[in-house]
Protein backbone atom coordinates (compact mmCIF):
# COMPACT_ATOMS: atom_id res chain seq x y z
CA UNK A 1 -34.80 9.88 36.21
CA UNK A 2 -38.30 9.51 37.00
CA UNK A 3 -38.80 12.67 34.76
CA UNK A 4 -37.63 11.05 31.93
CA UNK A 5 -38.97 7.80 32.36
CA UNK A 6 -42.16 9.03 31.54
CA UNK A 7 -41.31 11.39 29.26
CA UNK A 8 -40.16 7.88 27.54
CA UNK A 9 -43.36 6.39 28.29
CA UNK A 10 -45.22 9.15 26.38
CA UNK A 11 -42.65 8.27 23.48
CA UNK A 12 -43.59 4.48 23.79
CA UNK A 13 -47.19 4.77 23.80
CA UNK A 14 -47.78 6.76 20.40
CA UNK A 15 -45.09 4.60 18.96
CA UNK A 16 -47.23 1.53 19.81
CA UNK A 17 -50.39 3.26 18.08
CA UNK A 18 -48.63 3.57 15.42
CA UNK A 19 -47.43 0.33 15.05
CA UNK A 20 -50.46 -0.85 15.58
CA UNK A 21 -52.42 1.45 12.56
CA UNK A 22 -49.51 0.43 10.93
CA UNK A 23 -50.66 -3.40 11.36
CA UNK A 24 -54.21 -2.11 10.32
CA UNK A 25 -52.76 -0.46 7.69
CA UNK A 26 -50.96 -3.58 6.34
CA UNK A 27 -53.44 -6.58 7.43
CA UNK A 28 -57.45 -5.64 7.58
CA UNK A 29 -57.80 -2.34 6.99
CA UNK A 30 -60.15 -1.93 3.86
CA UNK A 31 -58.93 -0.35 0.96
CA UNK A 32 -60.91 2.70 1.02
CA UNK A 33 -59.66 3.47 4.59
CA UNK A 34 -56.08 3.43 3.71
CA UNK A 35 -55.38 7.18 2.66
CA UNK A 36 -57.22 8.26 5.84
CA UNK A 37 -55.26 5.87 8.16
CA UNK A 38 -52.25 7.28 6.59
CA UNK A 39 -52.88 10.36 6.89
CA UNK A 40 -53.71 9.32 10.54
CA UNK A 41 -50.10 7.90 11.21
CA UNK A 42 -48.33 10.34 9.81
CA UNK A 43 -50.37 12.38 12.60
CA UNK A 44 -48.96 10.21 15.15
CA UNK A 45 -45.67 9.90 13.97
CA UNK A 46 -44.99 13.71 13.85
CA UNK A 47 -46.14 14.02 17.59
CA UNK A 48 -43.23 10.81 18.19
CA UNK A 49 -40.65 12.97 16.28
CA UNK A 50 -41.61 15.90 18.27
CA UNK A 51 -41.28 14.73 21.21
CA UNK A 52 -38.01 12.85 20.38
CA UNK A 53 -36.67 16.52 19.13
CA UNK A 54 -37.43 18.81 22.02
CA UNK A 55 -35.32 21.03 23.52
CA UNK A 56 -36.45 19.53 26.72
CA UNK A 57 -35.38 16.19 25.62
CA UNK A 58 -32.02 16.88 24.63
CA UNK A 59 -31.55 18.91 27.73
CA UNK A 60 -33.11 15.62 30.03
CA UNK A 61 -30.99 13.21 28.43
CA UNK A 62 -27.79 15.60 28.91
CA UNK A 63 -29.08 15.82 32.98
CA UNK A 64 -29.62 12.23 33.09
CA UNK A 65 -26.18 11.43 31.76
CA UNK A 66 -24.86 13.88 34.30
CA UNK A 67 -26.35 12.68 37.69
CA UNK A 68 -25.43 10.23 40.27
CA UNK A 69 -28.54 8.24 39.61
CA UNK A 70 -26.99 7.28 35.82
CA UNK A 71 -23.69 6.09 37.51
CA UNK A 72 -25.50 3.43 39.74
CA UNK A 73 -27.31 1.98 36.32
CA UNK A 74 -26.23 -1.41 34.87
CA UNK A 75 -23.63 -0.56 31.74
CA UNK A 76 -26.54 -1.78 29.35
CA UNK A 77 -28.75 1.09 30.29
CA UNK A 78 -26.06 3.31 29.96
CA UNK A 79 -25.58 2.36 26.61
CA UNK A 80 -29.41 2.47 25.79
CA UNK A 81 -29.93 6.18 27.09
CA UNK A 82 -26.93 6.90 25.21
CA UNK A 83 -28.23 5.80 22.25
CA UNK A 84 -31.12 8.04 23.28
CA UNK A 85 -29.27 11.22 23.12
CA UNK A 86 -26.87 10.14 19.75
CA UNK A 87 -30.44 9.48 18.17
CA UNK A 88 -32.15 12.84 19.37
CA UNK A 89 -28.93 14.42 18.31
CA UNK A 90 -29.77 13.31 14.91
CA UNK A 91 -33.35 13.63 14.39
CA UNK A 92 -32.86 16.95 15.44
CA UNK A 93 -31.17 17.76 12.41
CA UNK A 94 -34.39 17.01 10.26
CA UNK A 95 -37.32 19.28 9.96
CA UNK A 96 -40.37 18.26 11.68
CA UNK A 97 -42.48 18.95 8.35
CA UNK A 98 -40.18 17.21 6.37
CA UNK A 99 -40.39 14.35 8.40
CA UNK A 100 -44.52 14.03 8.21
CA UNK A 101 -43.87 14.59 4.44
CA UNK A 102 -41.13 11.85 4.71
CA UNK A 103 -43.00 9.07 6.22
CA UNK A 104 -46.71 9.80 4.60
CA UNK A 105 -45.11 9.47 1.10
CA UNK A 106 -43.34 5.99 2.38
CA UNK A 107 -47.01 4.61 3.64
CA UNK A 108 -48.53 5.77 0.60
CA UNK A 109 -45.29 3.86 -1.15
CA UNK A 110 -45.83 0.99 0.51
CA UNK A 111 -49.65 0.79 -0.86
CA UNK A 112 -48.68 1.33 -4.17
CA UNK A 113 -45.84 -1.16 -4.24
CA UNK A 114 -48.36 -3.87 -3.01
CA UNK A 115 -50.98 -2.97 -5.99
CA UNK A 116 -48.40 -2.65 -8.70
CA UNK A 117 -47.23 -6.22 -7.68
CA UNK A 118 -50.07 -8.22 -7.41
CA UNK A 119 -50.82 -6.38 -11.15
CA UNK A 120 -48.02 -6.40 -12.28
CA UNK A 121 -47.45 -3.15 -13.00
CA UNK A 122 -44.48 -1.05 -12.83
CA UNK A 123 -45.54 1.85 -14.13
CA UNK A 124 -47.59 2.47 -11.47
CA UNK A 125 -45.01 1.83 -8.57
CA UNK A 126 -42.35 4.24 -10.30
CA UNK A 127 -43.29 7.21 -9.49
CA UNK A 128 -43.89 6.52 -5.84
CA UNK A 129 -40.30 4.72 -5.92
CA UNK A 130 -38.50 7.91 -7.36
CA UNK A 131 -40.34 10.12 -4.97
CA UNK A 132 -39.17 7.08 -1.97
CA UNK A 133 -35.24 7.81 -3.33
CA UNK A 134 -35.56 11.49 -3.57
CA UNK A 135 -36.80 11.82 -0.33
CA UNK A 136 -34.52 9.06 1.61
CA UNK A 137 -31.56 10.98 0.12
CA UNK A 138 -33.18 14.33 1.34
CA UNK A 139 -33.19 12.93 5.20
CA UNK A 140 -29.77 11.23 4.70
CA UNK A 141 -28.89 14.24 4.09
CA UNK A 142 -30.00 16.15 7.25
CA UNK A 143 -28.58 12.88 9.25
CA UNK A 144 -24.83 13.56 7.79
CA UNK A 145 -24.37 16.52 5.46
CA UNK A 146 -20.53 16.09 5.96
CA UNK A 147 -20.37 12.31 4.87
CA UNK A 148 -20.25 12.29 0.67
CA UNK A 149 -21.14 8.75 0.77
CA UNK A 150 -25.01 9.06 1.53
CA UNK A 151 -25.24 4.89 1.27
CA UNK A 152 -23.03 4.55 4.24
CA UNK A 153 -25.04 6.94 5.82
CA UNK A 154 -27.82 4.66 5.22
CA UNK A 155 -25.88 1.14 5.57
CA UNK A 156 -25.30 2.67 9.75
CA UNK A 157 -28.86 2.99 10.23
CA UNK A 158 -29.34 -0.38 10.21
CA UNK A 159 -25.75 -1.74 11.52
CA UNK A 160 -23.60 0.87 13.37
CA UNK A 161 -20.59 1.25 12.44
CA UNK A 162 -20.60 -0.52 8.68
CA UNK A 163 -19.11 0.72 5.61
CA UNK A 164 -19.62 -0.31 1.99
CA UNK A 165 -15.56 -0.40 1.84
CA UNK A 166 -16.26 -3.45 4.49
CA UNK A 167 -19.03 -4.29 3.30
CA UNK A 168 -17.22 -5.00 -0.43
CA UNK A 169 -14.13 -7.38 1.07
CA UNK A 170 -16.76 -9.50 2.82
CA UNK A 171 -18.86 -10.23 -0.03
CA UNK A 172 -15.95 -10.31 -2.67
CA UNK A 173 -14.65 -12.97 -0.32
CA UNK A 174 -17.92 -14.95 0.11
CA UNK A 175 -18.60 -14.60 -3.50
CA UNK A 176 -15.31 -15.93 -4.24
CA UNK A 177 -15.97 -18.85 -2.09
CA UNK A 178 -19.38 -20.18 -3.08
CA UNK A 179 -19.78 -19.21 -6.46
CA UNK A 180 -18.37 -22.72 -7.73
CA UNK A 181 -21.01 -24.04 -5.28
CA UNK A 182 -23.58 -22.72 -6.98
CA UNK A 183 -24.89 -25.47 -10.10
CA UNK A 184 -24.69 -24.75 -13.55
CA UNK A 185 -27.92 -26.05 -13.55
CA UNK A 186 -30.59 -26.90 -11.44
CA UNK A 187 -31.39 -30.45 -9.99
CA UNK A 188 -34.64 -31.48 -10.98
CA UNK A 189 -36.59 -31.80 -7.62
CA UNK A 190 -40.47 -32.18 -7.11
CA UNK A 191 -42.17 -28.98 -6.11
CA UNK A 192 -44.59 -29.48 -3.00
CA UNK A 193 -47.92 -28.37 -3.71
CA UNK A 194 -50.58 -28.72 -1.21
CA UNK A 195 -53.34 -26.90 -0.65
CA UNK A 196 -54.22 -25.51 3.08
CA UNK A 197 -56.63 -23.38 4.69
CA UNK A 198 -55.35 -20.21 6.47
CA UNK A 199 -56.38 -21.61 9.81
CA UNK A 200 -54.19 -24.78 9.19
CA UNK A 201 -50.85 -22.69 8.37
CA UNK A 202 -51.51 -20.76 11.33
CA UNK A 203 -51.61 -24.01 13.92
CA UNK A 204 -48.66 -25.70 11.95
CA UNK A 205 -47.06 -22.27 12.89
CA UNK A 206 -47.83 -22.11 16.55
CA UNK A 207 -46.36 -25.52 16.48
CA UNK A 208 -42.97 -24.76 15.15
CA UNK A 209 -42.61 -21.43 17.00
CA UNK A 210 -43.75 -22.92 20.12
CA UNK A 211 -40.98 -25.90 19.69
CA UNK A 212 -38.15 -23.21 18.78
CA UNK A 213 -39.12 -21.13 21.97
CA UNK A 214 -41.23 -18.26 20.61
CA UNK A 215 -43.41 -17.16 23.30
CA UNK A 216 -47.16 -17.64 21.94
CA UNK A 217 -47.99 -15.39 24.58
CA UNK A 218 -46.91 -12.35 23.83
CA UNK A 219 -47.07 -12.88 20.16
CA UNK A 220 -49.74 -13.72 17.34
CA UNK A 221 -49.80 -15.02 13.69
CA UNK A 222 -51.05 -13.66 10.61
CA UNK A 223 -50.81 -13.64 6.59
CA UNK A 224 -49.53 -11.07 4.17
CA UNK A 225 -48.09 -11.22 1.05
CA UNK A 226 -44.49 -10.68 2.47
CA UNK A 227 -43.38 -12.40 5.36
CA UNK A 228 -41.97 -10.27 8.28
CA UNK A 229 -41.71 -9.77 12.00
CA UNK A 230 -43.83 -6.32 13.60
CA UNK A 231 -42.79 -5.39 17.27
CA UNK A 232 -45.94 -3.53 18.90
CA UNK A 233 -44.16 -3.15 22.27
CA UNK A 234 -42.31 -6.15 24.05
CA UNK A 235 -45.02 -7.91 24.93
CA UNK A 236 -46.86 -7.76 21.76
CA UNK A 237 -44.15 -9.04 19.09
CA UNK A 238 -46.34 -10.13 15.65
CA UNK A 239 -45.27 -12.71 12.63
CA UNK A 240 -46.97 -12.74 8.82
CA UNK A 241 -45.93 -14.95 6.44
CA UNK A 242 -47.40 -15.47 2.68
CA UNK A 243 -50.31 -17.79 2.25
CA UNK A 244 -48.91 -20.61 0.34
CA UNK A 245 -49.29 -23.96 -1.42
CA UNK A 246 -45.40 -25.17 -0.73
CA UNK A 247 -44.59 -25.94 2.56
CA UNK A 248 -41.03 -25.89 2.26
CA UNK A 249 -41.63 -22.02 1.54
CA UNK A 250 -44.16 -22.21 4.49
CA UNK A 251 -41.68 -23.92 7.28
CA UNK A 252 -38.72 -21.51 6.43
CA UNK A 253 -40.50 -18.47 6.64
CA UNK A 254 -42.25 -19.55 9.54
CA UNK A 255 -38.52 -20.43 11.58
CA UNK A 256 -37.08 -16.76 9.96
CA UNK A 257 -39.44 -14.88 11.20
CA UNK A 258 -39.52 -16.97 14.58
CA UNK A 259 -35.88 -16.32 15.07
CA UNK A 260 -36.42 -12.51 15.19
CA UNK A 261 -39.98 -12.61 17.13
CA UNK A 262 -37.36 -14.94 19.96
CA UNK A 263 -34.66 -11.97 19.89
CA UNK A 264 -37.36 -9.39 20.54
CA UNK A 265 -39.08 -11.22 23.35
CA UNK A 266 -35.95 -11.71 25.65
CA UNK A 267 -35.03 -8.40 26.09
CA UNK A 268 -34.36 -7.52 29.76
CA UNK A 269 -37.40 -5.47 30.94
CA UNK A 270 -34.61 -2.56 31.99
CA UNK A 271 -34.10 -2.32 28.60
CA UNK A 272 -37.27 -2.34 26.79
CA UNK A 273 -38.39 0.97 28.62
CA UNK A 274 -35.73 2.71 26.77
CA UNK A 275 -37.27 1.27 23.42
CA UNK A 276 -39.64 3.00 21.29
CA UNK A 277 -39.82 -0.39 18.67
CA UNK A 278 -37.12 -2.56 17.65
CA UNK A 279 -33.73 -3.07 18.49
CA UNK A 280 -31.84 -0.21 16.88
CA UNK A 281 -28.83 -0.20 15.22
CA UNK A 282 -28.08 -4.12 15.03
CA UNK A 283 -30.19 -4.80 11.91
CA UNK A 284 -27.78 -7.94 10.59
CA UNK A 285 -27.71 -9.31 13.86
CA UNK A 286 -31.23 -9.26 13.71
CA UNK A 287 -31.37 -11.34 10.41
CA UNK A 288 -28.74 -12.99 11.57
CA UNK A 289 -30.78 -14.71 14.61
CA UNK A 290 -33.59 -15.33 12.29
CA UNK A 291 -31.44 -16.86 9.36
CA UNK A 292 -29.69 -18.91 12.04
CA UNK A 293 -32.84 -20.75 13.09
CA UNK A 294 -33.68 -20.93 9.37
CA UNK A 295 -31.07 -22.22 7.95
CA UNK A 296 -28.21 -23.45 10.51
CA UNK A 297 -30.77 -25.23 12.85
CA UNK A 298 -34.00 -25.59 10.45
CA UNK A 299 -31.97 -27.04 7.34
CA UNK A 300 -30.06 -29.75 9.59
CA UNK A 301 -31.84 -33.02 9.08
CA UNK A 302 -31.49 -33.22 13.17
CA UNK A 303 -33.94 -30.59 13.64
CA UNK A 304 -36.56 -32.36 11.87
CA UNK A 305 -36.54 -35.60 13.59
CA UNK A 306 -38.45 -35.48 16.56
CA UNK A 307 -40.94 -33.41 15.35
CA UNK A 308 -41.30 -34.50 11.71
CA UNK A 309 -44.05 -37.33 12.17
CA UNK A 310 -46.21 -34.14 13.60
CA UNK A 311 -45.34 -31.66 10.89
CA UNK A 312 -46.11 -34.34 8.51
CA UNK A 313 -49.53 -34.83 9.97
CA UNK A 314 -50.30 -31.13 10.24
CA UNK A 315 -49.07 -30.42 6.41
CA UNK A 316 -50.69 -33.44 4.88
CA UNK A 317 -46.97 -34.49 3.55
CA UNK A 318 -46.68 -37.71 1.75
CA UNK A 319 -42.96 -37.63 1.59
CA UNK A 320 -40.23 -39.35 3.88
CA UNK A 321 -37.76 -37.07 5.61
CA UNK A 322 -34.78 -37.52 3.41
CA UNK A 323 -36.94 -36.09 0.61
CA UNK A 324 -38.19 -33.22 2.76
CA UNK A 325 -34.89 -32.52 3.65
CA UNK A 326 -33.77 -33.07 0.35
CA UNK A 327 -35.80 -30.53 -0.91
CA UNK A 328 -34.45 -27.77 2.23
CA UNK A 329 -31.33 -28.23 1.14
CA UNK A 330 -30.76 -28.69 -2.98
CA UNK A 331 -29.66 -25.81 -4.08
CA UNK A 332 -31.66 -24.02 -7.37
CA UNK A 333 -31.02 -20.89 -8.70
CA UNK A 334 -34.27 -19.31 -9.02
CA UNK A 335 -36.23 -15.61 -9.02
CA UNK A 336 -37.44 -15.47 -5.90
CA UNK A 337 -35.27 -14.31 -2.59
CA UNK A 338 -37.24 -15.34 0.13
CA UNK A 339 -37.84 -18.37 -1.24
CA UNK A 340 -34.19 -19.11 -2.03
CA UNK A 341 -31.81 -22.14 -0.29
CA UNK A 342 -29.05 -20.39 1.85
CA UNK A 343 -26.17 -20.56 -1.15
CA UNK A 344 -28.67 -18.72 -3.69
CA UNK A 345 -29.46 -16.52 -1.30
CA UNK A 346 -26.24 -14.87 -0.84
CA UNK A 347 -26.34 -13.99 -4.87
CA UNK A 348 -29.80 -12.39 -4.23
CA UNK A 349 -28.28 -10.24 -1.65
CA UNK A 350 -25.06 -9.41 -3.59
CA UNK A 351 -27.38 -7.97 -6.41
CA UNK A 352 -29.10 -5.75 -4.68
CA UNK A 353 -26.25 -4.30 -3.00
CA UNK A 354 -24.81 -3.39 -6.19
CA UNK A 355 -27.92 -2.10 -7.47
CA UNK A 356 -28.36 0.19 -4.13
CA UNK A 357 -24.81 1.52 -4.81
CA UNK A 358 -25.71 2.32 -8.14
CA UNK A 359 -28.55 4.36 -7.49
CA UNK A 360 -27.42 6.29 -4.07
CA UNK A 361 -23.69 6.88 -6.00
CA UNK A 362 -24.54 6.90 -9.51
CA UNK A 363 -27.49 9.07 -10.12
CA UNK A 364 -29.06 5.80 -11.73
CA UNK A 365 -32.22 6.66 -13.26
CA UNK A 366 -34.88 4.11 -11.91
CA UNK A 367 -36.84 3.74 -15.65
CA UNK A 368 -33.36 1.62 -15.98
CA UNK A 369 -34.06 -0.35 -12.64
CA UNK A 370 -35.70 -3.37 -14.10
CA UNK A 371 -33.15 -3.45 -16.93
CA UNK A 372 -30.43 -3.71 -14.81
CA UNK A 373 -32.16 -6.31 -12.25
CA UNK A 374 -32.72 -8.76 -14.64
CA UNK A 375 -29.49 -8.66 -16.11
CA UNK A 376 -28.17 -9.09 -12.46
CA UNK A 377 -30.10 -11.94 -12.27
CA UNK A 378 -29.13 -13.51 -15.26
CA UNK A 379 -25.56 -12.91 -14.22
CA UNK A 380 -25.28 -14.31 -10.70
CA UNK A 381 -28.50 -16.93 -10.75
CA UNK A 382 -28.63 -17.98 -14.06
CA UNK A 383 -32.46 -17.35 -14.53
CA UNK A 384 -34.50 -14.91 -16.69
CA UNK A 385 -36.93 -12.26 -14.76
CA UNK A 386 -40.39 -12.94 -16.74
CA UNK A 387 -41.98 -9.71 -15.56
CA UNK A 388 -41.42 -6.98 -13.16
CA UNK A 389 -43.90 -8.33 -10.67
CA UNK A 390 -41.54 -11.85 -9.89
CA UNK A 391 -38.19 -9.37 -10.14
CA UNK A 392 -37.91 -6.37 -9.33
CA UNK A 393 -40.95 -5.51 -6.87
CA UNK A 394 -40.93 -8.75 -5.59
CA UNK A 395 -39.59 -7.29 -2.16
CA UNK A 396 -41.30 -4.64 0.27
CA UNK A 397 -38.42 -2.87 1.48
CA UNK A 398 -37.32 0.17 -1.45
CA UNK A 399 -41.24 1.08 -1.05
CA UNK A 400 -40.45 1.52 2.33
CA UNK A 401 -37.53 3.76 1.82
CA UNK A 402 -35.42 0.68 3.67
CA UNK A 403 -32.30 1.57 1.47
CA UNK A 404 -29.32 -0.65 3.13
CA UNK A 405 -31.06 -2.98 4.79
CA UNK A 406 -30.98 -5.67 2.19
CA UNK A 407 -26.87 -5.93 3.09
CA UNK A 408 -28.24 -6.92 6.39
CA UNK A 409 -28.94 -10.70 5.46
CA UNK A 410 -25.73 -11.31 4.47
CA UNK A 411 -23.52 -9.91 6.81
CA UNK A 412 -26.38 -11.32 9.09
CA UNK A 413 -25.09 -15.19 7.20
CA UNK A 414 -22.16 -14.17 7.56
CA UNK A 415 -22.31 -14.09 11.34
CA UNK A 416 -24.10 -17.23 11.52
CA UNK A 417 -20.79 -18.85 10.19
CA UNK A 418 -19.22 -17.47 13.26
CA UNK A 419 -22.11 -18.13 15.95
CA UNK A 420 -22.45 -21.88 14.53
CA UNK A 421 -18.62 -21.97 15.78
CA UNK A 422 -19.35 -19.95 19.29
CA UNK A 423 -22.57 -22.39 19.76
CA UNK A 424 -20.19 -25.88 19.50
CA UNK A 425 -17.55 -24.78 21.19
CA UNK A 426 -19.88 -24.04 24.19
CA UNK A 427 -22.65 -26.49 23.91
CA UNK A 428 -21.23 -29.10 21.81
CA UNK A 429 -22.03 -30.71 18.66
CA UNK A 430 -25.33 -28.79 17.12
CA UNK A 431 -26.40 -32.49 15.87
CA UNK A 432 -27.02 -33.95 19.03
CA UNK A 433 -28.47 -31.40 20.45
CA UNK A 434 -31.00 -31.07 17.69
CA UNK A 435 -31.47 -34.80 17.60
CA UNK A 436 -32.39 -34.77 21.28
CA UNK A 437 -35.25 -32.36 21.05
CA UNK A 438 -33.11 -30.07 23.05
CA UNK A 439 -33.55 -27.15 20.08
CA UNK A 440 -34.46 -24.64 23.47
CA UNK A 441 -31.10 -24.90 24.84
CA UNK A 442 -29.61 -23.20 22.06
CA UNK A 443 -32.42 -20.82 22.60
CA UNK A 444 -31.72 -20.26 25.78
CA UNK A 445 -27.96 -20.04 25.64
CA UNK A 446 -28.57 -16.44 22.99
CA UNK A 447 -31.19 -15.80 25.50
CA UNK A 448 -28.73 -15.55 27.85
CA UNK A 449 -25.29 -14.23 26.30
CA UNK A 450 -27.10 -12.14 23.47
CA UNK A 451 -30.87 -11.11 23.83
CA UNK A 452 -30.96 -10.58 27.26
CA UNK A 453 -29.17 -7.30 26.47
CA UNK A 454 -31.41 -5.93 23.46
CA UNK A 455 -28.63 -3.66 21.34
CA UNK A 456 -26.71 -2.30 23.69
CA UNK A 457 -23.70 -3.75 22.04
CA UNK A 458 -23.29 -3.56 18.80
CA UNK A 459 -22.44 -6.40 17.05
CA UNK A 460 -18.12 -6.03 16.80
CA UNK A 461 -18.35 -5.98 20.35
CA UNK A 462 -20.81 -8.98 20.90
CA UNK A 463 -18.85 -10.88 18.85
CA UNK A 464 -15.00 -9.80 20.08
CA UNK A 465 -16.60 -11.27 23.66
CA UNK A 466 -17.54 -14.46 22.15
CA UNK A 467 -15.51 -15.19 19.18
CA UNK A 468 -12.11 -12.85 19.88
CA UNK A 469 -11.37 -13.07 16.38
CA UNK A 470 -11.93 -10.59 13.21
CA UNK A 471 -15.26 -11.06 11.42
CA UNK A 472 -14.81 -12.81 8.26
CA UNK A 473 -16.61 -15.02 5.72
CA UNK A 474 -14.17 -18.02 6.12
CA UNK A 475 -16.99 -19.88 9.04
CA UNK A 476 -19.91 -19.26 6.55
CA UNK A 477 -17.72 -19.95 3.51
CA UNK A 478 -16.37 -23.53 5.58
CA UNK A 479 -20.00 -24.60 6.12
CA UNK A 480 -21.32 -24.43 2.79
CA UNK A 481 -18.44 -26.12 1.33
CA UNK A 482 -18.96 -28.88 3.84
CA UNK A 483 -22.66 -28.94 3.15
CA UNK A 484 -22.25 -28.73 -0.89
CA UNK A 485 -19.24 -29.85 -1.98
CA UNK A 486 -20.55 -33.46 -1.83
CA UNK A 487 -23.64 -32.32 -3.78
């Protein structure tokens, strides 16, 4: 055991020097050091995948499982060394210079992706996204030559155990349910617009994370044009979000992203020495934690009120709260996903599911990609893409060769529904509890039944211990009707 503990630590310790180039990489590093600092991780990361490959690995984690010492571990750690040795299993399957092939064409993706955006140019993104698909269905491959289905392959990366099949009831059903939700037209509402300075998002951040339970500590704030959570190591969680003039964006990225920074945090420290980064395998439980504080707790008028008076300070608002709730909660059909209410959002999700299908089972040639988004678009959110920039590279995550992950929000809603349900039945009404100030009780209730454990459970068997029942859309489905069928 103590053999392979730091044969883990080894592991760890590149892993967090590469998330931290990767931060560089992302946030400050000038642009003229960018090919060299990927040429640099790509260094580091074929060292991790060596290490995780090893005969001597394999043949540890086999021991390990095998000795007295693993029967006297908690069933958690069990799980997480287990995990271990299904992982090594399968990165041993892919050739070590494939993989520093694999991940120095996704960095130099990424670059690309974020310089055809901001000019709005496609042309110059395509040819980095076709090489991204050729060579994510090249290391599907390796994973699971037997499976025919390479986007299931894919869709268990991120959520063990998921299948499009699934995957394809559960939407149909949601779609079913809040499509006549969804207006015909949009209400006319009055778009915030305020200008800030970075260093005023930033404290109006700390403040909101701070009041959810994100520990300021062991975490720091920064901006990038795409709001997401990085884990360095457990103590070192980080959280971007776009610099903006709306503060509605502002407040709902900023509660998303805390939601996941929260989830990362609480991990018992028996688990995180397992861990190379984040919690594997339970991707749309993930978003489902950070959509929860989002939209289920940072929607609800309840939340607001005893800290609105300060966020209106902080944010220069000159609105009352019923019009800054007003504006949380009216639903518009519009371009943009991240900036979408929760009913839109599920149409935004739906889309690119299809779309993924389409191109891992139907040989879709990506030329046809922005074709095919905006009629998508125009189909399920009644809106015209203007240019390619606002459709279809307004998201990070096919330049990062993150094919399946995008079905993560919405099964990750779709829990919500269910968790909303677990929460009352345990705590009581979410209202009162939100109207009390009392936000870190809910906190620390998923502290303690969920996070505490990391993913050692997936998340069919964290919910059969807390909900007993199937999952199914019908919660989710029952909230939004109750939230906008009076609308």
């Amino acid at each position: 055991m103590k053999e392979f503990l730091e044969y883990q630590k080894e592991i760890s310790n590149l892993q967090y020097t590469i998330n931290l180039l990767l931060w560089e990489l992302k946030i400050t590093a000038p642009k003229d050091s960018q090919s060299d600092l990927v040429d640099l991780i790509a260094h580091f990361q074929r060292m991790v995948f060596e290490l995780q490959t090893n005969n001597h690995y394999g043949e540890l984690l086999n021991e390990i499982i095998s000795c007295d010492e693993f029967n006297d571990l908690k069933e958690p750690e069990k799980r997480y060394i287990k995990n271990l040795l299904r992982h090594y299993e399968e990165y041993k399957k892919v050739p070590v210079d494939f993989y520093e092939e694999y991940n120095k064409i996704i960095n130099e993706s990424n670059i690309a992706w974020r310089e055809a955006k901001e000019s709005n140019n496609y042309d110059l993104f395509k040819p980095h996204l076709k090489r991204v698909i050729e060579i994510t269905k090249q290391y599907y491959s390796y994973i699971d030559s037997k499976n025919s289905n390479l986007y299931d392959v894919m869709l268990n990366k991120y959520e063990i155990g998921t299948k499009s099949e699934n995957l394809d009831k559960l939407f149909d059903e949601l779609k079913e349910g809040i499509l006549p939700l969804i207006p015909e037209n949009n209400v006319e509402t009055t778009k915030l617009n305020y200008n800030y300075t970075k260093q005023e998002l930033i404290e109006c951040a700390k403040f909101l994370l701070d009041y959810i339970g994100f520990d300021l500590k062991k975490g720091i704030i920064d901006i990038y044009p795409h709001g997401f959570t990085e884990k360095m190591n457990p103590n070192d969680i980080r959280i971007t979000f776009r610099e903006t003039t709306d503060p509605i964006d502002f407040v709902t990225t900023v509660i998303h992203e805390g939601g996941h920074g929260i989830f990362e945090q609480n991990i018992s420290p028996n688990l995180s020495k397992y861990e190379n980064t984040v919690i594997d395998n339970l991707y749309a439980f993930h978003e489902s934690q950070s959509r929860f504080y989002e939209n289920i707790l940072g929607r609800n008028k309840n939340f607001w009120i005893p800290i609105y008076d300060k966020l209106k300070q902080m944010l220069h608002l000159q609105i009352d709260i019923d019009e800054f709730i007003k504006l949380l909660n009216t639903p518009q059909c519009s371009i943009e996903r991240v900036s979408a209410d929760e009913l839109t959002y599920c149409m935004h999700i739906i889309m690119r599911y299809e779309i993924e299908k389409m191109i891992f089972n139907e040989q879709l040639d990506i030329s046809q990609l922005p074709k095919i988004w905006n009629q998508k678009t125009l189909e399920y959110l009644k809106v015209e893409v203007k240019n390619d920039a606002e459709g279809l590279m307004q998201d990070v995550h096919w330049s990062e060769g993150n094919f399946g992950y995008f079905p993560s929000y919405l099964l990750g809603a779709i829990y919500d529904g269910i968790l909303l349900e677990i929460i009352e039945k345990e705590l009581g009404n979410i209202d009162d509890i939100l109207k009390d100030g009392k936000i870190k009780e809910i906190t620390q209730y998923l502290i303690e039944n969920i996070y505490v454990n990391g993913g050692a459970y997936t998340s069919f068997e964290i919910f059969n211990k807390l909900y007993g029942k199937e999952i199914t859309a019908k919660p989710l489905i029952k909230y939004f009707k109750n939230k906008y069928s009076k609308n």
